[in-house]
PDB file of N, CA and C in Angstrom:
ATOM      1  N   UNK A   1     -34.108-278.350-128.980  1.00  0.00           N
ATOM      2  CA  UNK A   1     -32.871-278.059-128.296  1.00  0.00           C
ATOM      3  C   UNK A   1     -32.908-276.632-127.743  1.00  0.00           C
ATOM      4  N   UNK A   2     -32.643-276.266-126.248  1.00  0.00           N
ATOM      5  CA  UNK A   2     -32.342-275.208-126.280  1.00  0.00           C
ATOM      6  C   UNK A   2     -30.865-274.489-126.317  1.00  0.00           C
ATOM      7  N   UNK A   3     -31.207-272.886-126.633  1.00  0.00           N
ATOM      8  CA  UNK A   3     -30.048-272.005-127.243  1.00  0.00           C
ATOM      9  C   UNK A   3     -29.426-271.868-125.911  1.00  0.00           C
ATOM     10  N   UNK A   4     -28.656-272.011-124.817  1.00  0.00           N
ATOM     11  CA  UNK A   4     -28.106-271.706-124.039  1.00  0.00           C
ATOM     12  C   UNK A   4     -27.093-270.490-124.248  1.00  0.00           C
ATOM     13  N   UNK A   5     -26.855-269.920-125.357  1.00  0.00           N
ATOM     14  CA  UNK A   5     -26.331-268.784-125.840  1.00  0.00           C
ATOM     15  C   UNK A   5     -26.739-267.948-126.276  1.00  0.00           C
ATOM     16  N   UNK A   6     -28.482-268.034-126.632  1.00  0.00           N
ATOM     17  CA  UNK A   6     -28.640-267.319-127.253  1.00  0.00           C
ATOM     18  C   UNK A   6     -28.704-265.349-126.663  1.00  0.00           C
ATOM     19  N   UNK A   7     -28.307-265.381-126.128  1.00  0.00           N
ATOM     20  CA  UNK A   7     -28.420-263.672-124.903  1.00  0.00           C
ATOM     21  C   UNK A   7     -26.963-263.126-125.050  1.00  0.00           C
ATOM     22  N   UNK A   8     -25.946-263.850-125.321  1.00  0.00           N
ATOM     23  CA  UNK A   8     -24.458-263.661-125.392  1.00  0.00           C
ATOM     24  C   UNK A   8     -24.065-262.907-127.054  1.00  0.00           C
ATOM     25  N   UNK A   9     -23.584-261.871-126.732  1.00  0.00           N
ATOM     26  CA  UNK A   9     -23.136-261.134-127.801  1.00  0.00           C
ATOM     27  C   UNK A   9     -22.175-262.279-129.189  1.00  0.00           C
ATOM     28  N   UNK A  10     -22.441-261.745-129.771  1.00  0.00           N
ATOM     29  CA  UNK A  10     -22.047-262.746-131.083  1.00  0.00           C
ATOM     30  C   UNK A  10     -21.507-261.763-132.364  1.00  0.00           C
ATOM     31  N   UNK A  11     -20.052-262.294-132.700  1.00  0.00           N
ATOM     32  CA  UNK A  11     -19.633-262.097-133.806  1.00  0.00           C
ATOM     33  C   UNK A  11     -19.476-262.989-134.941  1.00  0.00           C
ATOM     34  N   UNK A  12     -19.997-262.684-136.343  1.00  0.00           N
ATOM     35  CA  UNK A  12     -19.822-263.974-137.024  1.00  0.00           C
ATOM     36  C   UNK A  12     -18.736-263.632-138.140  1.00  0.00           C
ATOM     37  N   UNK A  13     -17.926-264.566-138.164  1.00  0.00           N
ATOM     38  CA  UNK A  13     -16.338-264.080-139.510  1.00  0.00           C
ATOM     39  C   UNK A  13     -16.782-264.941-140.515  1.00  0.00           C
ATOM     40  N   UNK A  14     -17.918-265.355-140.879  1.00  0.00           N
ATOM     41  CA  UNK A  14     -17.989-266.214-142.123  1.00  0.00           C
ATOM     42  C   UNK A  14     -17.784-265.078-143.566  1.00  0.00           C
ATOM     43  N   UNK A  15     -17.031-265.703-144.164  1.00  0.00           N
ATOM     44  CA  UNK A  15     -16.792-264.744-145.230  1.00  0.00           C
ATOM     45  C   UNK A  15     -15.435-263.968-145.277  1.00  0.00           C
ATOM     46  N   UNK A  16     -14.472-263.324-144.051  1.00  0.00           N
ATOM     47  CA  UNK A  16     -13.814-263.016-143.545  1.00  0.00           C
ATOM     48  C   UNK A  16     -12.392-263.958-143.872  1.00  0.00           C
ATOM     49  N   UNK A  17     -11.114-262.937-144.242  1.00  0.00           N
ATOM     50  CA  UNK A  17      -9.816-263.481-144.612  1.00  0.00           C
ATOM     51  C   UNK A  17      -9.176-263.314-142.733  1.00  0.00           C
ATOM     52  N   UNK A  18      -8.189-264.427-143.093  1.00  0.00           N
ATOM     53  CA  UNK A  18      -7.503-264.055-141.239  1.00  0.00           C
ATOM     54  C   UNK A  18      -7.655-262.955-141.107  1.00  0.00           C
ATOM     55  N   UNK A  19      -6.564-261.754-141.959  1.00  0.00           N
ATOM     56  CA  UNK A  19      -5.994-260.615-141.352  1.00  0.00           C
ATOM     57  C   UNK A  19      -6.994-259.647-140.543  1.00  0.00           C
ATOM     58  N   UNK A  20      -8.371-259.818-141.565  1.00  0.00           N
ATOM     59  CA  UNK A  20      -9.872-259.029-140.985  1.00  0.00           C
ATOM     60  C   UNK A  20     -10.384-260.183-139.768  1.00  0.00           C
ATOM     61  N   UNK A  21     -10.387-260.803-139.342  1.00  0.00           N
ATOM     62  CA  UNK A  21     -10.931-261.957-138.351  1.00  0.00           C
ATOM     63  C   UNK A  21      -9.648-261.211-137.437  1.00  0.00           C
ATOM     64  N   UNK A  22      -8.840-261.430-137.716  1.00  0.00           N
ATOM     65  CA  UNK A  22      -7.656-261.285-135.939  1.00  0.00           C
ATOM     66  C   UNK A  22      -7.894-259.618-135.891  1.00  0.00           C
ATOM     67  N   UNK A  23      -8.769-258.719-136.729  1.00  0.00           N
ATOM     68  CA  UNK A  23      -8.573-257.417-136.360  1.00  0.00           C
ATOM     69  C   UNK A  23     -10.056-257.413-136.110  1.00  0.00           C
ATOM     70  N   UNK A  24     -11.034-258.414-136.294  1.00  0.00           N
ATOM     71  CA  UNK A  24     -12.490-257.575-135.832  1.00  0.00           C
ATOM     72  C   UNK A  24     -12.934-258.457-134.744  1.00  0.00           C
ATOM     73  N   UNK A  25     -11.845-259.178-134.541  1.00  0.00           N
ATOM     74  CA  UNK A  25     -12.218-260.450-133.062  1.00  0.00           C
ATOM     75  C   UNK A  25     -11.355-259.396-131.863  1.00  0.00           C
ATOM     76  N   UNK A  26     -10.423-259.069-132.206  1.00  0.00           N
ATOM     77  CA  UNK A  26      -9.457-258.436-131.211  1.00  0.00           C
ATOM     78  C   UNK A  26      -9.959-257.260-130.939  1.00  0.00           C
ATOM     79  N   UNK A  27     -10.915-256.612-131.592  1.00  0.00           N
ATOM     80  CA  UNK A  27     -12.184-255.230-131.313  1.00  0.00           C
ATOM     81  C   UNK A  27     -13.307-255.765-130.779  1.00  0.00           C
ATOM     82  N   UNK A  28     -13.903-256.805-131.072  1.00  0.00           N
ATOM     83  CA  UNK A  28     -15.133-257.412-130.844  1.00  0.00           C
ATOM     84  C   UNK A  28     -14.500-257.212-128.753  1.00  0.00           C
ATOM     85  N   UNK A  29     -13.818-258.158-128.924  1.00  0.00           N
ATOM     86  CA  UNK A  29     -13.549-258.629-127.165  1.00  0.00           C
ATOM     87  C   UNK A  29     -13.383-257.228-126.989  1.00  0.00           C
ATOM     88  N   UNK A  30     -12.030-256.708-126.978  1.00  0.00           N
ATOM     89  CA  UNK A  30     -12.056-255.115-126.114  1.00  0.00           C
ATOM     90  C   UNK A  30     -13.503-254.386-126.164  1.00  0.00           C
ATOM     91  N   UNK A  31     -14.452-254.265-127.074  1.00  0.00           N
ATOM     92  CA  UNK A  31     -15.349-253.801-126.740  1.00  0.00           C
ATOM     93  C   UNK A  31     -16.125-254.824-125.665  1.00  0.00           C
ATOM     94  N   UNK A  32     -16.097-255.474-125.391  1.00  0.00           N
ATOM     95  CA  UNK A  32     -16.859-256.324-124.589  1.00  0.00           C
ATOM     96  C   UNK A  32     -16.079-256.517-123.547  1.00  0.00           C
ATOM     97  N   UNK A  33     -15.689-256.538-123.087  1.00  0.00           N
ATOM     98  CA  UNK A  33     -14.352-255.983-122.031  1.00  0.00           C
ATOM     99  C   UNK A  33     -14.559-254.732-121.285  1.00  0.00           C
ATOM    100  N   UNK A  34     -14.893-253.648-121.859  1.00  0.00           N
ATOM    101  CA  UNK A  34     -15.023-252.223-121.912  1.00  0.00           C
ATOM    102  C   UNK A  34     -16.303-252.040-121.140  1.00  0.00           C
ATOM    103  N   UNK A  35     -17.295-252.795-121.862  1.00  0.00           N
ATOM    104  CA  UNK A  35     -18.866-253.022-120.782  1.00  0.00           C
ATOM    105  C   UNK A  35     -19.143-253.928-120.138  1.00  0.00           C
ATOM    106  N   UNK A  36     -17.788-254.894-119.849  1.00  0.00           N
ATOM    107  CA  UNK A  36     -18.086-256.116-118.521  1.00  0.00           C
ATOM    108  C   UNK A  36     -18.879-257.047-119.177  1.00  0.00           C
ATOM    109  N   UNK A  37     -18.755-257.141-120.127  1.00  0.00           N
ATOM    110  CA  UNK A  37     -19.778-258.841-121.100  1.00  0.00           C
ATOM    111  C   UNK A  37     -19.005-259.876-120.660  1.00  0.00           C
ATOM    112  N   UNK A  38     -18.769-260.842-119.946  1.00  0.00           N
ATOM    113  CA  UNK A  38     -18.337-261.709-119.236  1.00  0.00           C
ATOM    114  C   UNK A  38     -17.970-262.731-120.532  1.00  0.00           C
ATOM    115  N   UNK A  39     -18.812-262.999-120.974  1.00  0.00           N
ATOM    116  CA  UNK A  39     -18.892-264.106-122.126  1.00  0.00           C
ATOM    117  C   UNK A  39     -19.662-263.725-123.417  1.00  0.00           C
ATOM    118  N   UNK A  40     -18.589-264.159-124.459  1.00  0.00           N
ATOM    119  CA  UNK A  40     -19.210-263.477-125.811  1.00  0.00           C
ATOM    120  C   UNK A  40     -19.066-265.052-127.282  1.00  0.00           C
ATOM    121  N   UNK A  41     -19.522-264.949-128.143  1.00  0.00           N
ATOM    122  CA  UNK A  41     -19.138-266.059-128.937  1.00  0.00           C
ATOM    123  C   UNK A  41     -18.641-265.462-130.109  1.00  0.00           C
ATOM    124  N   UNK A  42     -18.140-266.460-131.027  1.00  0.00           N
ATOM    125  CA  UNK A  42     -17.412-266.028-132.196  1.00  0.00           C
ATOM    126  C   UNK A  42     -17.684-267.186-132.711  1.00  0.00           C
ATOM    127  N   UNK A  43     -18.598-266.900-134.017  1.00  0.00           N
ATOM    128  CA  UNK A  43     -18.769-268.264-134.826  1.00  0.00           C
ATOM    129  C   UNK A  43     -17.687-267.829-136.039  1.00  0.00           C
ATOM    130  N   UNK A  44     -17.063-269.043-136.216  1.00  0.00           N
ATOM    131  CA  UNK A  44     -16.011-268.878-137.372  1.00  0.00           C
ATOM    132  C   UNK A  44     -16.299-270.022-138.598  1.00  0.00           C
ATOM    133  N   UNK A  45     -17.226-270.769-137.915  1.00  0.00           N
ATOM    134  CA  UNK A  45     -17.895-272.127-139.428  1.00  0.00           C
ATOM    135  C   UNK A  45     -16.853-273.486-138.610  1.00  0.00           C
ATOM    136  N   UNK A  46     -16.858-274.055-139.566  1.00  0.00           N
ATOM    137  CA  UNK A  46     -16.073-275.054-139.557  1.00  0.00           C
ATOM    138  C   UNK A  46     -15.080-275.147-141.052  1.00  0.00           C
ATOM    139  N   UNK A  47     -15.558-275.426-142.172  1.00  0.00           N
ATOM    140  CA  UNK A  47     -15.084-274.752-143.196  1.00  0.00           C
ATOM    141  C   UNK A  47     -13.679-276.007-143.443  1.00  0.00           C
ATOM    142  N   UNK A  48     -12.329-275.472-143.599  1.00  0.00           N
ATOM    143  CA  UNK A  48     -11.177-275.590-143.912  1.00  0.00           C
ATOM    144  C   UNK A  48     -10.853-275.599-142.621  1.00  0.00           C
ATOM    145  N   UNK A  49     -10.883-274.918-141.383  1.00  0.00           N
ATOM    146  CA  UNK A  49     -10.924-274.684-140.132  1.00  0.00           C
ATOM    147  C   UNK A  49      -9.537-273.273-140.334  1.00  0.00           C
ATOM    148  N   UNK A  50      -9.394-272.821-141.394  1.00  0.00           N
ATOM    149  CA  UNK A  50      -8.239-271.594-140.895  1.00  0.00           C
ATOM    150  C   UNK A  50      -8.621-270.651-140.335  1.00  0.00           C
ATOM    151  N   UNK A  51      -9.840-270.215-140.496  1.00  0.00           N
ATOM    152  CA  UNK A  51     -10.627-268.723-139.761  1.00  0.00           C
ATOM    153  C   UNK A  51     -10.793-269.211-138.422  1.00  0.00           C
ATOM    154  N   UNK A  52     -11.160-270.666-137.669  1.00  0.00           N
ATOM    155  CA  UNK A  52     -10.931-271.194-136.550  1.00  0.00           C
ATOM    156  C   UNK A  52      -9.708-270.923-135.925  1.00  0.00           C
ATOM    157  N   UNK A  53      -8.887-271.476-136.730  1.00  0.00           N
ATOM    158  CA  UNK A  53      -6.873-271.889-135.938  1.00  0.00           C
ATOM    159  C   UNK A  53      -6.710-270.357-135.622  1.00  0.00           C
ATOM    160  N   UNK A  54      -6.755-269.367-136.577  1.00  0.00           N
ATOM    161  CA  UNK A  54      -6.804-267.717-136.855  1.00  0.00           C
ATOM    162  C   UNK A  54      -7.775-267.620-134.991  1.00  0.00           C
ATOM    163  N   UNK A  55      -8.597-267.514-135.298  1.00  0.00           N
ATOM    164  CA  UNK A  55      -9.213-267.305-133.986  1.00  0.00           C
ATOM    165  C   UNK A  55      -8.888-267.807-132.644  1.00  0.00           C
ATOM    166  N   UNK A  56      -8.323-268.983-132.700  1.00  0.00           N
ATOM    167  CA  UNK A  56      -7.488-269.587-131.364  1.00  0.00           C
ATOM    168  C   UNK A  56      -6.410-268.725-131.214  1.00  0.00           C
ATOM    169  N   UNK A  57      -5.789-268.416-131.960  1.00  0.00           N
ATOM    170  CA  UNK A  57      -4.242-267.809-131.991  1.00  0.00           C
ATOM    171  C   UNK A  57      -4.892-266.421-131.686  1.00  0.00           C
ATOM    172  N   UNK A  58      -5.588-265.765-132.469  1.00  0.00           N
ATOM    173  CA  UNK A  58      -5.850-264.230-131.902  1.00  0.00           C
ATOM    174  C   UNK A  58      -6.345-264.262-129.878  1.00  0.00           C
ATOM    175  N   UNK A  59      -7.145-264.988-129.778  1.00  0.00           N
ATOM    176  CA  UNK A  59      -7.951-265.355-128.003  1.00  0.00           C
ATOM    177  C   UNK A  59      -6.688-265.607-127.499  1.00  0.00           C
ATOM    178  N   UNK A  60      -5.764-266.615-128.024  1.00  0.00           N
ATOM    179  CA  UNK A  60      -4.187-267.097-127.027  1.00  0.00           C
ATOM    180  C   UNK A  60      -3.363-265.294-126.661  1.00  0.00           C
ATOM    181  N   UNK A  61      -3.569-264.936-127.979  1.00  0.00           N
ATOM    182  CA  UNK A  61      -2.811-263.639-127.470  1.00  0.00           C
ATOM    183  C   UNK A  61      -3.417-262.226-126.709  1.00  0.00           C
ATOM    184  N   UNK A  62      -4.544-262.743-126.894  1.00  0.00           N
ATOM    185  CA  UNK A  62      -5.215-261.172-126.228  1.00  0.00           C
ATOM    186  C   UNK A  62      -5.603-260.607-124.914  1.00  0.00           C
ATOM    187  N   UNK A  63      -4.637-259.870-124.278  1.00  0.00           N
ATOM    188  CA  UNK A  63      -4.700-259.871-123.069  1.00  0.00           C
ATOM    189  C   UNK A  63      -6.159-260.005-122.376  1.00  0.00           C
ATOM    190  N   UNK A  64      -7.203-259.434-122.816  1.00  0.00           N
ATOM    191  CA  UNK A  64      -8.525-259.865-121.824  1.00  0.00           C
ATOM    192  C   UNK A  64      -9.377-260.680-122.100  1.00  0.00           C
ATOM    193  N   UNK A  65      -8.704-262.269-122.723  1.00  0.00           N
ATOM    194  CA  UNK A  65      -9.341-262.982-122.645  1.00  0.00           C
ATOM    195  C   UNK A  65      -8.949-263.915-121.521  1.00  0.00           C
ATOM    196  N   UNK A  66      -9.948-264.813-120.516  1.00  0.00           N
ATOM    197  CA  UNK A  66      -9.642-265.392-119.560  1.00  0.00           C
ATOM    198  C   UNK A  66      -9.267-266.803-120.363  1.00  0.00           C
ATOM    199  N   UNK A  67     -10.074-267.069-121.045  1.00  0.00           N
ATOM    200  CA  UNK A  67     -10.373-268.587-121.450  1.00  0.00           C
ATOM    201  C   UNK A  67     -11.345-268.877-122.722  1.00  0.00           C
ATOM    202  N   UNK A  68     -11.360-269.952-123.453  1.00  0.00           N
ATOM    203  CA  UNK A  68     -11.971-270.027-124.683  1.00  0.00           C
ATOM    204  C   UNK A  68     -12.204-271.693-124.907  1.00  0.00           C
ATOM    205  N   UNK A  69     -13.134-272.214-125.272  1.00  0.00           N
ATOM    206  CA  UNK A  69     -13.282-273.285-125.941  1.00  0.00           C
ATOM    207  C   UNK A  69     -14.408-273.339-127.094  1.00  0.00           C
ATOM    208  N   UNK A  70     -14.255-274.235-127.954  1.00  0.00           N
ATOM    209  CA  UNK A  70     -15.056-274.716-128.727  1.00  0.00           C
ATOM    210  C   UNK A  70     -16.003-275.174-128.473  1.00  0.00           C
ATOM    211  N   UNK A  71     -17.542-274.921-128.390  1.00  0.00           N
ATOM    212  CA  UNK A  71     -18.412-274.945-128.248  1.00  0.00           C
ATOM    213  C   UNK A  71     -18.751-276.589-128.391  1.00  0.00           C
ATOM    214  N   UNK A  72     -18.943-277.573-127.148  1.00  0.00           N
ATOM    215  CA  UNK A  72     -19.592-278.890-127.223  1.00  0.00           C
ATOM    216  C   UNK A  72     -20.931-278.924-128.356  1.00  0.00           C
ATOM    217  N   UNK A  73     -21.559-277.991-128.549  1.00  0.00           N
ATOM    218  CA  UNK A  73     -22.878-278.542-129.468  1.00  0.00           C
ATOM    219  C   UNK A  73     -22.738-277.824-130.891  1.00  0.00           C
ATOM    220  N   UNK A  74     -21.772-276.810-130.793  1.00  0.00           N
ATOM    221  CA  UNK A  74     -21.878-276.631-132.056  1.00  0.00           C
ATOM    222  C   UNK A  74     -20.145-276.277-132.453  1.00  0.00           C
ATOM    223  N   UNK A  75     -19.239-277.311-133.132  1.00  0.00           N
ATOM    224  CA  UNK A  75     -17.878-276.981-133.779  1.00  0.00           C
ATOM    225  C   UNK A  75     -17.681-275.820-134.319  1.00  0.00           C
ATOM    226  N   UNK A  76     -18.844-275.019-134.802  1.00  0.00           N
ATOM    227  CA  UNK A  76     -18.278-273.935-136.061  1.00  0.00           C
ATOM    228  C   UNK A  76     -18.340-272.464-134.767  1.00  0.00           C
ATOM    229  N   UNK A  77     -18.313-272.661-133.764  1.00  0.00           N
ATOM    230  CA  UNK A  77     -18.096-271.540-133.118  1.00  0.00           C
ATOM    231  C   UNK A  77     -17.433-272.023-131.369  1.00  0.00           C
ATOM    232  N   UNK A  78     -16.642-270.521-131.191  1.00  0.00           N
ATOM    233  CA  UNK A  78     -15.913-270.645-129.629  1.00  0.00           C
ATOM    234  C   UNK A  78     -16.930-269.761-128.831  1.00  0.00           C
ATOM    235  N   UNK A  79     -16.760-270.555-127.508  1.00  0.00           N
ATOM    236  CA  UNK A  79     -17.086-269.392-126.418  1.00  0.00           C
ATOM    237  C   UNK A  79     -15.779-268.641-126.001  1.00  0.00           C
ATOM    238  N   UNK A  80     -15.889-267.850-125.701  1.00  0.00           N
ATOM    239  CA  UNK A  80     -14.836-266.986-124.610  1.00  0.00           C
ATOM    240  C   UNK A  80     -15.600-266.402-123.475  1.00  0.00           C
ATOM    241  N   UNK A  81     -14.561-266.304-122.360  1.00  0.00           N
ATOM    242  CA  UNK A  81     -14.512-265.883-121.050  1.00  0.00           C
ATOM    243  C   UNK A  81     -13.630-264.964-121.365  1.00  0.00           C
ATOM    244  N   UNK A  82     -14.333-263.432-120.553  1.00  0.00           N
ATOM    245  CA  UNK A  82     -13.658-262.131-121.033  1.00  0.00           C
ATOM    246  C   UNK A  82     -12.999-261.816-119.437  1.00  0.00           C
ATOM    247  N   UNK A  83     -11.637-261.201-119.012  1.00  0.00           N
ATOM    248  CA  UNK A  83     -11.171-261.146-117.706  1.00  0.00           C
ATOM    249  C   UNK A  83     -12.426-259.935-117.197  1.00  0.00           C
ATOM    250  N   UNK A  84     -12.163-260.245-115.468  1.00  0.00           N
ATOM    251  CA  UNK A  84     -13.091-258.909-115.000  1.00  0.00           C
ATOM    252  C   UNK A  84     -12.692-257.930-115.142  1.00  0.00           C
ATOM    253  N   UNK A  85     -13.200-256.240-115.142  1.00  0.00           N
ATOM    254  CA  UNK A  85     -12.426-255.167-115.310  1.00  0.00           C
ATOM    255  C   UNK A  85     -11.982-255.163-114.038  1.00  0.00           C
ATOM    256  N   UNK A  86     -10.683-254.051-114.213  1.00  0.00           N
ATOM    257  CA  UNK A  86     -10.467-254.283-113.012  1.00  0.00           C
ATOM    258  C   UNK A  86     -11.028-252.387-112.822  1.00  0.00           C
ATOM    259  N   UNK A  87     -11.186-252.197-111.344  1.00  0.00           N
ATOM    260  CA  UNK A  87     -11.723-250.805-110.749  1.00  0.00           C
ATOM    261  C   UNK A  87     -10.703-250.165-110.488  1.00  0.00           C
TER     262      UNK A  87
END
């Protein structure tokens, strides 16, 4: 199989309670935002799925995210689409 992600910056919250996941996902993007990374991933597991739901809800609210889905080949992580900077 190939990694079609594998070049895309990656944060992983395995291990991670919400409150630390909605504060090191909501740094993760602004830093990636900051240097124009277009697209970044966030593996959260599959698990119980709360560090997931936690992660939808942090991407719904954060202003520079464009867009987000759950990854077709692999459930335990999202892609995101980061907005362009603007000049």
């Amino acid at each position: 199989m190939i990694n079609l992600y594998k070049n895309l910056p990656t944060i992983d919250l395995h291990g991670f309670d919400r409150d630390y996941a909605r504060i090191m996902i909501n740094e993760f993007i602004e830093d990636n935002y900051k240097i124009s990374n277009h697209k970044v991933i966030i593996i959260h597991g599959i698990g119980s799925g709360i560090i997931r739901k936690e992660t939808q809800k942090t991407l719904k609210q954060n202003k520079y995210v464009e867009n987000y889905k759950i990854d077709n080949f692999n459930a335990g992580q999202t892609i995101v689409s980061i907005k362009n900077k603007l000049t």
